[in-house]
Protein backbone atom coordinates (compact mmCIF):
# COMPACT_ATOMS: atom_id res chain seq x y z
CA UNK A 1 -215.71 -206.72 -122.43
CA UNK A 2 -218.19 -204.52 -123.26
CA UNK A 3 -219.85 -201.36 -122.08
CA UNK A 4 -223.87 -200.74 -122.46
CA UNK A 5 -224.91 -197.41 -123.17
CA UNK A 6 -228.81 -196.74 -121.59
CA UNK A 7 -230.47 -193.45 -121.67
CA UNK A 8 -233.74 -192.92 -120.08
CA UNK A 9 -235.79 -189.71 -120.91
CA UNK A 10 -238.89 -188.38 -120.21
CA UNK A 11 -240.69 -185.27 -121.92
CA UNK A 12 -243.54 -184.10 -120.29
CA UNK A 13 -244.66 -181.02 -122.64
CA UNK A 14 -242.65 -178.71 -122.67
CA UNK A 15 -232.10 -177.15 -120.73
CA UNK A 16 -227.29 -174.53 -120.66
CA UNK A 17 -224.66 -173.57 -123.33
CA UNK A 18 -221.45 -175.33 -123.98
CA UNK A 19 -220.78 -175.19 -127.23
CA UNK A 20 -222.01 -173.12 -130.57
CA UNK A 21 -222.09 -176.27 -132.25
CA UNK A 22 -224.52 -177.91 -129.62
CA UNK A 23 -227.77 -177.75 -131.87
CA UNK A 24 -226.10 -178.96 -134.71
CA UNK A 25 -225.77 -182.17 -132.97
CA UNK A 26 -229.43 -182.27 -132.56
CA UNK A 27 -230.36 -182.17 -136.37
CA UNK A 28 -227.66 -183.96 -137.05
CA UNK A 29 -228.68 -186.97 -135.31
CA UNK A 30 -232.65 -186.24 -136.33
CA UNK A 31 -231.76 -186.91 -139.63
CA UNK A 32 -229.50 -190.04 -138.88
CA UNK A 33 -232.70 -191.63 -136.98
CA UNK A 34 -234.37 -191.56 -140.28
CA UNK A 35 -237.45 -192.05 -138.54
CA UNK A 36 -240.78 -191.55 -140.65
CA UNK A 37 -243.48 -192.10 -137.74
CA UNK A 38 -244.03 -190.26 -134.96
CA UNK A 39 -240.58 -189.29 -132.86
CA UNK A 40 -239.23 -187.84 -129.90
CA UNK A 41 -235.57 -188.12 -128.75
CA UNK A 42 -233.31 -185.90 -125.94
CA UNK A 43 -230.33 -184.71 -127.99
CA UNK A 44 -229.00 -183.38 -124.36
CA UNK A 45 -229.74 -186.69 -123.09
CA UNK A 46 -227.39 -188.72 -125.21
CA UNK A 47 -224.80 -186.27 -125.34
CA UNK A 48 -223.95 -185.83 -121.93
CA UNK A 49 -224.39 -190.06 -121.43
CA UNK A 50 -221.83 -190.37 -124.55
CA UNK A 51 -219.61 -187.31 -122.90
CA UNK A 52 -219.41 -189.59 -119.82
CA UNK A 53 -217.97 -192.36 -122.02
CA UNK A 54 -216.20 -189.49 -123.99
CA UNK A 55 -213.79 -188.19 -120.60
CA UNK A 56 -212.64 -192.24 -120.49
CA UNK A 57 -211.75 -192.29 -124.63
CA UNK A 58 -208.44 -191.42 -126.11
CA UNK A 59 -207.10 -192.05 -129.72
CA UNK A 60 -209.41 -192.44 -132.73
CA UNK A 61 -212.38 -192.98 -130.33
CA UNK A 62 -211.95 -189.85 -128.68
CA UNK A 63 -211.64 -187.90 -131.74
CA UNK A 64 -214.69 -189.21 -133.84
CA UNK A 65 -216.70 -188.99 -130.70
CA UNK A 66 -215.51 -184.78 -130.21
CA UNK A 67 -216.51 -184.38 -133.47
CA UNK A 68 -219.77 -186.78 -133.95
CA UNK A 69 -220.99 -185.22 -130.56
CA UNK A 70 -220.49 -181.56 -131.94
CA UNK A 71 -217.89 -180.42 -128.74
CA UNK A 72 -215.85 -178.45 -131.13
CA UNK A 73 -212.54 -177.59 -130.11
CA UNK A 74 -213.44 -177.86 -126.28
CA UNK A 75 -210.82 -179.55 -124.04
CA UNK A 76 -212.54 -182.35 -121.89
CA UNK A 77 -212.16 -180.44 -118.82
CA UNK A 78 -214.23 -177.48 -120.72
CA UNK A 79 -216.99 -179.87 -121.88
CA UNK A 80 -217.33 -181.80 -118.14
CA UNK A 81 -217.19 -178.13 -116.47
CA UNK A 82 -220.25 -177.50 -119.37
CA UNK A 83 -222.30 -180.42 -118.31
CA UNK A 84 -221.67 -179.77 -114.66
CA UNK A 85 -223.63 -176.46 -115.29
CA UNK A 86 -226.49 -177.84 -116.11
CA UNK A 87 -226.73 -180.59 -113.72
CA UNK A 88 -225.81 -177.72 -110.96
CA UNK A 89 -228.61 -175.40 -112.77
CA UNK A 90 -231.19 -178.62 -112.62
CA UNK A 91 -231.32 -179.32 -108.99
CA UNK A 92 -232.50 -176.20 -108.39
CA UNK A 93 -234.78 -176.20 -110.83
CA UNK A 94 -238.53 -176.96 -110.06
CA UNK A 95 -239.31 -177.97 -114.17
CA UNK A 96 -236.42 -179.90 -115.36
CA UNK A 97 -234.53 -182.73 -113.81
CA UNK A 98 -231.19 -184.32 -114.82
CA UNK A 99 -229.28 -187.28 -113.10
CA UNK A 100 -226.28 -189.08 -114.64
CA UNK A 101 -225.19 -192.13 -112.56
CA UNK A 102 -222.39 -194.97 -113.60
CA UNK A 103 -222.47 -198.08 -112.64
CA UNK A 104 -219.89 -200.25 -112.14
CA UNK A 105 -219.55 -204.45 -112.07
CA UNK A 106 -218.58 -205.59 -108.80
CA UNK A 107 -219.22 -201.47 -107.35
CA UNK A 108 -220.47 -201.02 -104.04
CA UNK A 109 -223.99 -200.94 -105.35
CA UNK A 110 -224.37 -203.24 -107.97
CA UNK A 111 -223.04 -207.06 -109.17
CA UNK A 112 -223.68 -208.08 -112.80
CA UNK A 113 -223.10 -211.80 -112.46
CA UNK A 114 -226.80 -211.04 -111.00
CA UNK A 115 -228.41 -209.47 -113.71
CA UNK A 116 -232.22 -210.14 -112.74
CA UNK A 117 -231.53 -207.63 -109.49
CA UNK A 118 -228.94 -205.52 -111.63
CA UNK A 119 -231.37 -204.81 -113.97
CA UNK A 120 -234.07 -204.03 -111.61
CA UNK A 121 -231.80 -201.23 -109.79
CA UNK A 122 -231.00 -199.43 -112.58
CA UNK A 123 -234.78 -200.29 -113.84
CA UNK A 124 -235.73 -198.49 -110.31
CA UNK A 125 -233.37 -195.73 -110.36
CA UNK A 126 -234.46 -194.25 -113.71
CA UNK A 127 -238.34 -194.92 -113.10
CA UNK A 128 -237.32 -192.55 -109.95
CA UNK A 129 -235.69 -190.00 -111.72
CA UNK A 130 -238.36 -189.85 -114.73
CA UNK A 131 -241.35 -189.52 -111.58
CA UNK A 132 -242.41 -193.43 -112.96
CA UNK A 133 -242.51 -191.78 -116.42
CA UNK A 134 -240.00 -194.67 -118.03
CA UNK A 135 -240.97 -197.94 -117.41
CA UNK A 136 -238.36 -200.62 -117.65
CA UNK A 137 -235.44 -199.08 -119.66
CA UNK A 138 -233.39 -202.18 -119.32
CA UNK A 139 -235.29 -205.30 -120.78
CA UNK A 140 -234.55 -208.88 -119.53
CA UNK A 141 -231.18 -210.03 -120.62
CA UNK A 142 -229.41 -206.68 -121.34
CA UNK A 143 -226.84 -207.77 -118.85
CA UNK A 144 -224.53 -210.38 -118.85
CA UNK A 145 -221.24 -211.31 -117.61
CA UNK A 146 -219.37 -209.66 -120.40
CA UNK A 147 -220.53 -206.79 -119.07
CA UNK A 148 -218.60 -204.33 -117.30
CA UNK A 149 -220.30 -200.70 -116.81
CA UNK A 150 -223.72 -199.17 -117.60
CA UNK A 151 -223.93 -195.14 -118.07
CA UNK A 152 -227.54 -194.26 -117.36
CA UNK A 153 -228.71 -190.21 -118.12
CA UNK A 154 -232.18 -189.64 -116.91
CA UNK A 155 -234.26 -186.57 -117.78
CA UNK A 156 -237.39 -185.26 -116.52
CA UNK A 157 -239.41 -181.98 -117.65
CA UNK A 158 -242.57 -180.92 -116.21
CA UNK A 159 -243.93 -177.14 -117.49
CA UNK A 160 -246.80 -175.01 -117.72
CA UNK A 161 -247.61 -172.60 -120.94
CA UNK A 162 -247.42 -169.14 -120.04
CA UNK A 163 -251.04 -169.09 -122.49
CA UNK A 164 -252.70 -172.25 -121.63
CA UNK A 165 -255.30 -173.17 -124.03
CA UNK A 166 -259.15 -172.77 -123.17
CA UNK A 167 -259.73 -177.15 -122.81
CA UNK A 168 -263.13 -176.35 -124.18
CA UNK A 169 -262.28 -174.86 -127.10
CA UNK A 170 -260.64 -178.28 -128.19
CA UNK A 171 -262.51 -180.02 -130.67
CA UNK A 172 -262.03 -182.75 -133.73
CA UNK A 173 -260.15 -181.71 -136.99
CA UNK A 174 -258.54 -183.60 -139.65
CA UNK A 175 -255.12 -184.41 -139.28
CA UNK A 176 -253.05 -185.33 -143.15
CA UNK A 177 -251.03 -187.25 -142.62
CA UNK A 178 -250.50 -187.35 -146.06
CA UNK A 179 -252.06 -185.29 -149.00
CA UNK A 180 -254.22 -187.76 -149.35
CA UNK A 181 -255.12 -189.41 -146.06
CA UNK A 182 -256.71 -187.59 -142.96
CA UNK A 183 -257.62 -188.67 -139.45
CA UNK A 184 -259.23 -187.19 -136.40
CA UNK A 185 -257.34 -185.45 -134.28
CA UNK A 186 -257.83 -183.13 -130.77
CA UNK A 187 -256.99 -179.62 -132.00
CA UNK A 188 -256.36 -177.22 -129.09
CA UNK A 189 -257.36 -173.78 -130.32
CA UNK A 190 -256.14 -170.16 -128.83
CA UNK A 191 -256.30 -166.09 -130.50
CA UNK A 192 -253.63 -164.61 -128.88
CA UNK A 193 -250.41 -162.86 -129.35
CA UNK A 194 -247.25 -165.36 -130.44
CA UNK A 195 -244.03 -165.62 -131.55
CA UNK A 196 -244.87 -166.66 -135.26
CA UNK A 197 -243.25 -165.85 -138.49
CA UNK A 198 -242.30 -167.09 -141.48
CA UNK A 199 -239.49 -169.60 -142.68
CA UNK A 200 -238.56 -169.09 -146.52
CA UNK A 201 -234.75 -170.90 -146.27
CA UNK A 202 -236.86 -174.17 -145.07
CA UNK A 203 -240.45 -173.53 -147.12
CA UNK A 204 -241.84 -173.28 -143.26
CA UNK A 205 -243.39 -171.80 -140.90
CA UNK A 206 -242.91 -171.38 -136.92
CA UNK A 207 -244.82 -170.61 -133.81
CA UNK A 208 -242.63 -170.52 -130.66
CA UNK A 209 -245.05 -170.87 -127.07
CA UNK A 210 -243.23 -170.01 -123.92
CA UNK A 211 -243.11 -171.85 -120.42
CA UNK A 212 -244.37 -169.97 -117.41
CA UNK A 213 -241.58 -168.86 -115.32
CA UNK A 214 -238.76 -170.18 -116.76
CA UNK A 215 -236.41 -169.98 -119.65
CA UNK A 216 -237.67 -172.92 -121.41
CA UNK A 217 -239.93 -172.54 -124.61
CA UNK A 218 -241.77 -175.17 -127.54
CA UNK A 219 -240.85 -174.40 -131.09
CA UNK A 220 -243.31 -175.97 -133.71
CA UNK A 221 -242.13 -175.82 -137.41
CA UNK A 222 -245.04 -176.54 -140.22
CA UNK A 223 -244.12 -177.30 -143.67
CA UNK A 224 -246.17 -175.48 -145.95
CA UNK A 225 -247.00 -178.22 -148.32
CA UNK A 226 -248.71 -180.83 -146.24
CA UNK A 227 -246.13 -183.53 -147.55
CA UNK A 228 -243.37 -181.53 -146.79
CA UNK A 229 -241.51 -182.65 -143.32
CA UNK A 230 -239.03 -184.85 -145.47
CA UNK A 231 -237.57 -181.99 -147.30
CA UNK A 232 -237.42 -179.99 -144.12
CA UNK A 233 -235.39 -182.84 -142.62
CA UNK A 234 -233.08 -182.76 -145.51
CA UNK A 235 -232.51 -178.95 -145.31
CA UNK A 236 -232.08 -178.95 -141.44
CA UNK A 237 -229.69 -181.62 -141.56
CA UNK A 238 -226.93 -179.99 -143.70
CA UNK A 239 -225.71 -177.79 -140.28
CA UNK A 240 -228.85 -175.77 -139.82
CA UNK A 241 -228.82 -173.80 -136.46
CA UNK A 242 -232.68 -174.13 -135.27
CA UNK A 243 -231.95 -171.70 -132.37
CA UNK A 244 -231.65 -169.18 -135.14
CA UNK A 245 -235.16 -169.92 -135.61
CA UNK A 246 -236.18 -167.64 -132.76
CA UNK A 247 -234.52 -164.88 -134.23
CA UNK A 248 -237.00 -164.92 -137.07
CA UNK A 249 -239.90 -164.71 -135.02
CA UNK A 250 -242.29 -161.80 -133.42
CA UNK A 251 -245.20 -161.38 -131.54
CA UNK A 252 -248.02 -161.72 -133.58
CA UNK A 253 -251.77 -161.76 -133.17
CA UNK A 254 -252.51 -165.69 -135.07
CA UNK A 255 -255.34 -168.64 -134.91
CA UNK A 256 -252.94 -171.22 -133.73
CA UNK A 257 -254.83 -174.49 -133.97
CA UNK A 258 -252.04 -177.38 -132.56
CA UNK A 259 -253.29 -180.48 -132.05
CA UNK A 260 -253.39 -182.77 -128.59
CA UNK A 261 -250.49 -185.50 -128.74
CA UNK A 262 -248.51 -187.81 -126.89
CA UNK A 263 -245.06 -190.01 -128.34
CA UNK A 264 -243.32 -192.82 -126.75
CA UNK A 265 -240.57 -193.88 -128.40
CA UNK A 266 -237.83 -195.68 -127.92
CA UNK A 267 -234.20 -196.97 -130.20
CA UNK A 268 -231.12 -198.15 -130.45
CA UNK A 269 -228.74 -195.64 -131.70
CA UNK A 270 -225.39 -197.60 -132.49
CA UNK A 271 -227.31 -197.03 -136.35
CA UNK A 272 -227.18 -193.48 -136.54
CA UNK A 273 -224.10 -192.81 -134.33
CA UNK A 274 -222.25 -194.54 -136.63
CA UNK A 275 -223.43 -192.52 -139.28
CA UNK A 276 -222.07 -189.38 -137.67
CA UNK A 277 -218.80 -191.02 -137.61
CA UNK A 278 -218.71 -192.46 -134.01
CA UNK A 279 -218.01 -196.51 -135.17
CA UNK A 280 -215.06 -197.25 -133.20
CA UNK A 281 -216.41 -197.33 -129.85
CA UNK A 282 -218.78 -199.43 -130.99
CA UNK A 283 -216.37 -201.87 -132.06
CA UNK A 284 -212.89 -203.79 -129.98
CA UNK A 285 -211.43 -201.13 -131.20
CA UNK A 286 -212.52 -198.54 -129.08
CA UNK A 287 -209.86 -197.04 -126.62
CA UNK A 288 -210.88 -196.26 -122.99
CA UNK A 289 -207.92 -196.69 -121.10
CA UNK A 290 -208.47 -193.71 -119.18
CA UNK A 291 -212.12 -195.03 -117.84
CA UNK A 292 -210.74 -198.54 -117.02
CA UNK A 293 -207.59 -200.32 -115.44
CA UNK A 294 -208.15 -203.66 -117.20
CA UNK A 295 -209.85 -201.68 -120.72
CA UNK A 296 -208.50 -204.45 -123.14
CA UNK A 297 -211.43 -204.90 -125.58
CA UNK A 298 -213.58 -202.77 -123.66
CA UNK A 299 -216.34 -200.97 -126.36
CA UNK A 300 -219.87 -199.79 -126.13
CA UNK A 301 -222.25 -202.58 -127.45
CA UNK A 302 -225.70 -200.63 -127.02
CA UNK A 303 -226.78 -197.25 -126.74
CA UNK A 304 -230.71 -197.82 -125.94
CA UNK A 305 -232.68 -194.14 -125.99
CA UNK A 306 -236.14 -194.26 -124.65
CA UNK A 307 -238.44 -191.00 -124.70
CA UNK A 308 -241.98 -190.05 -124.08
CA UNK A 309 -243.62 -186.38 -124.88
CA UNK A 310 -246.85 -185.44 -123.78
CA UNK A 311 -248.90 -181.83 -125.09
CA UNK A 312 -252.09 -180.81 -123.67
CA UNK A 313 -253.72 -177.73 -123.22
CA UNK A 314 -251.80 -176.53 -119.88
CA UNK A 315 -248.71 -178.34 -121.24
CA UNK A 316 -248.27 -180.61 -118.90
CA UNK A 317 -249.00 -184.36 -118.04
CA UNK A 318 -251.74 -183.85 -116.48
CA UNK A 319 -254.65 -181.35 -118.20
CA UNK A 320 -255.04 -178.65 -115.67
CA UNK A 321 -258.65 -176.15 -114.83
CA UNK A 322 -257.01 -172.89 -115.88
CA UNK A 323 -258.59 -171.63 -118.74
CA UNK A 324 -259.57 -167.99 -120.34
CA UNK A 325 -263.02 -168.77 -120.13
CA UNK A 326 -263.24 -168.40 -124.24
CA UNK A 327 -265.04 -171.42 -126.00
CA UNK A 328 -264.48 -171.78 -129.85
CA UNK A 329 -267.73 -172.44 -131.19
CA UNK A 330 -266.78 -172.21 -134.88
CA UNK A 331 -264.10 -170.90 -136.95
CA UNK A 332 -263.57 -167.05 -136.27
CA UNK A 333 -264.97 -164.88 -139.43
CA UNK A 334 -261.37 -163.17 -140.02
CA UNK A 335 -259.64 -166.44 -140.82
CA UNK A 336 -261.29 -166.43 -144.08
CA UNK A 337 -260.23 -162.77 -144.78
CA UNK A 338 -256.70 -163.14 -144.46
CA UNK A 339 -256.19 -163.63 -140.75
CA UNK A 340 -252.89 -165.29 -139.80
CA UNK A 341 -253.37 -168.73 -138.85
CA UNK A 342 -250.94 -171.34 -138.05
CA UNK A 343 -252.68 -174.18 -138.01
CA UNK A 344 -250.62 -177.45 -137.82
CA UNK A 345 -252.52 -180.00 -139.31
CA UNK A 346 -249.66 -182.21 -141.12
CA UNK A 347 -246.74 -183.24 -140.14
CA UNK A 348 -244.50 -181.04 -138.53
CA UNK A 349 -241.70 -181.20 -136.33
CA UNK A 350 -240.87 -179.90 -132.86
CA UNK A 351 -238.07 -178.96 -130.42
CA UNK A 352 -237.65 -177.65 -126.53
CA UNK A 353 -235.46 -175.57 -125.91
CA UNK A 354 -233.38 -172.61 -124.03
CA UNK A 355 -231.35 -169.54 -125.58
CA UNK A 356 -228.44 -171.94 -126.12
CA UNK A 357 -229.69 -176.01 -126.23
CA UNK A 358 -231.73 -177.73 -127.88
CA UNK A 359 -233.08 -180.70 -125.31
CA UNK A 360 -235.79 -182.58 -126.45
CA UNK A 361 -236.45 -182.75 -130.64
CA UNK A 362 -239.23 -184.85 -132.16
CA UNK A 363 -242.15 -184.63 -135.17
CA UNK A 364 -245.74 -185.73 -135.43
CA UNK A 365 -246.79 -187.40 -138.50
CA UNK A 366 -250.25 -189.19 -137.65
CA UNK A 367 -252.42 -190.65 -135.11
């Protein structure tokens, strides 16, 4: 039997700790995705849908999957009391919300042998859960009568910048995305005070905007050569903590020019988990005796991911009136005399996150 994996997230601009090695999860798997277009992916997201597979594993599964998911030397009841935190912490929460939900064939709410209305319940539950944000996470035929359980994680964020940019001092710049190639893109445009400094260890350099009343913040890391995202990839990749980031960072009076963008995307990650050393539970190998009476060839066959990000001026999905009432009518005088400006025009990559998590991760490359 078999076991699908589906994760449905949204990102709507702009999560808490359980273990140091928590971020290093999330640029782990960034580089395993590989992806060269535009991305955005919930490294919370598919953690705490693999943990809930994880607390059933034992053996060989349950050890590549402690160390491919990054739990460290947590016990399982340490990492389930971890992601019980943040669940608790979301319902409260009026920005982010989180809902994990198995279900079972033959349960009191669902029966696969009909997988037309199987597939429309879970369809409905996570279109709920996102506020209609993910569309059909299941596509016709996922289910079948082989199989047995479905692990859904659904994730919605909804937050305001603390600095909302002036909407009418957006206008049309050129976007690289390559040395050699530009296209048009909506530049939002603010002179303020940020978190901004510079990056030598990764040839970058970072702007960090907060969230109105909340924890939550948006980190943006530029390359400074305009073909540069693949080498920052690289370097991140080989355990580099972005939280530290933050650390490296003060407030600043910068041009920040950042341009308007929104990313659906959506994969199958049995790929890249494999590359972080998670194959067995992929295979009829896998052991989850402790998740199922009857769990003779019982493995994962998908992991589906599906993720949308949308950045505006108020940060949110829908452009809000607040403004400062400033309206950029050409480029200020002092950015030609040395002025810092961070001005992200190539592609650059991007990450939400608290003082301990890293939830949502992605890059821009073109439009």
């Amino acid at each position: 039997m078999k076991i699908f994996l589906k994760l449905g997230i949204l990102v709507v601009m702009s999560l808490s700790a359980y273990s140091s090695e928590e971020p290093l999860f999330a640029t782990d798997l960034y580089k395993a995705i590989g992806e060269n277009g535009n991305m955005v992916f919930s490294p919370y997201s598919i953690q705490a849908c693999l943990g809930l597979a994880y607390m059933g594993a034992g053996g060989q599964t349950a050890s590549e999957m402690a160390k491919g998911l990054r739990f460290g030397s947590m016990t399982k009841d340490q990492v389930a009391d971890s992601f019980s935190k943040v669940l608790k912490d979301s319902q409260s929460s009026n920005m982010l919300k989180i809902a994990n939900k198995i279900y079972v064939n033959k349960g009191s709410q669902i029966n696969f042998a009909k997988s037309i209305e199987s597939e429309k319940v879970i369809n409905d539950w996570v279109e709920k859960e996102t506020n209609g944000k993910i569309k059909d996470l299941l596509s016709p035929g996922t289910i079948d009568q082989q199989t047995k359980a479905i692990l859904v994680n659904a994730i919605y964020f909804k937050g305001h910048w603390e600095s909302p940019f002036p909407p009418k001092s957006t206008r049309k710049l050129d976007f690289y995305s390559s040395s050699s190639k530009a296209v048009q893109a909506d530049f939002m445009y603010d002179d303020d005070r940020f978190l901004y400094g510079s990056l030598d260890d990764l040839d970058a350099t970072a702007v960090e905007l907060k969230y109105k009343d909340s924890p939550y913040s948006m980190v943006f890391v530029l390359p400074n050569e305009k073909d540069g995202l693949p080498k920052l990839v690289k370097k991140i990749g080989n355990n580099y903590d972005l939280l530290s980031v933050s650390k490296k960072l003060s407030k600043q009076k910068i041009y920040i020019y950042l341009p308007k963008f929104e990313v659906e995307y959506d994969i199958e990650l049995k790929p890249a988990l494999s590359k972080l050393g998670m194959p067995s539970m992929f295979s009829r190998k896998a052991d989850f005796n402790s998740m199922f009476k009857d769990s003779e060839s019982i493995y994962i066959s998908k992991a589906f991911h599906k993720a949308m990000i949308r950045v505006d001026e108020d940060g949110t999905e829908a452009a809000a009136a607040t403004c400062k009432g400033t309206n950029l009518k050409a480029y200020p005088m002092s950015m030609f005399l040395g002025q810092k400006t961070f001005k992200a025009d190539h592609p650059f990559l991007w990450y939400i996150k608290d003082e301990s998590n890293i939830y949502f991760m992605g890059q821009v490359t073109t439009f």
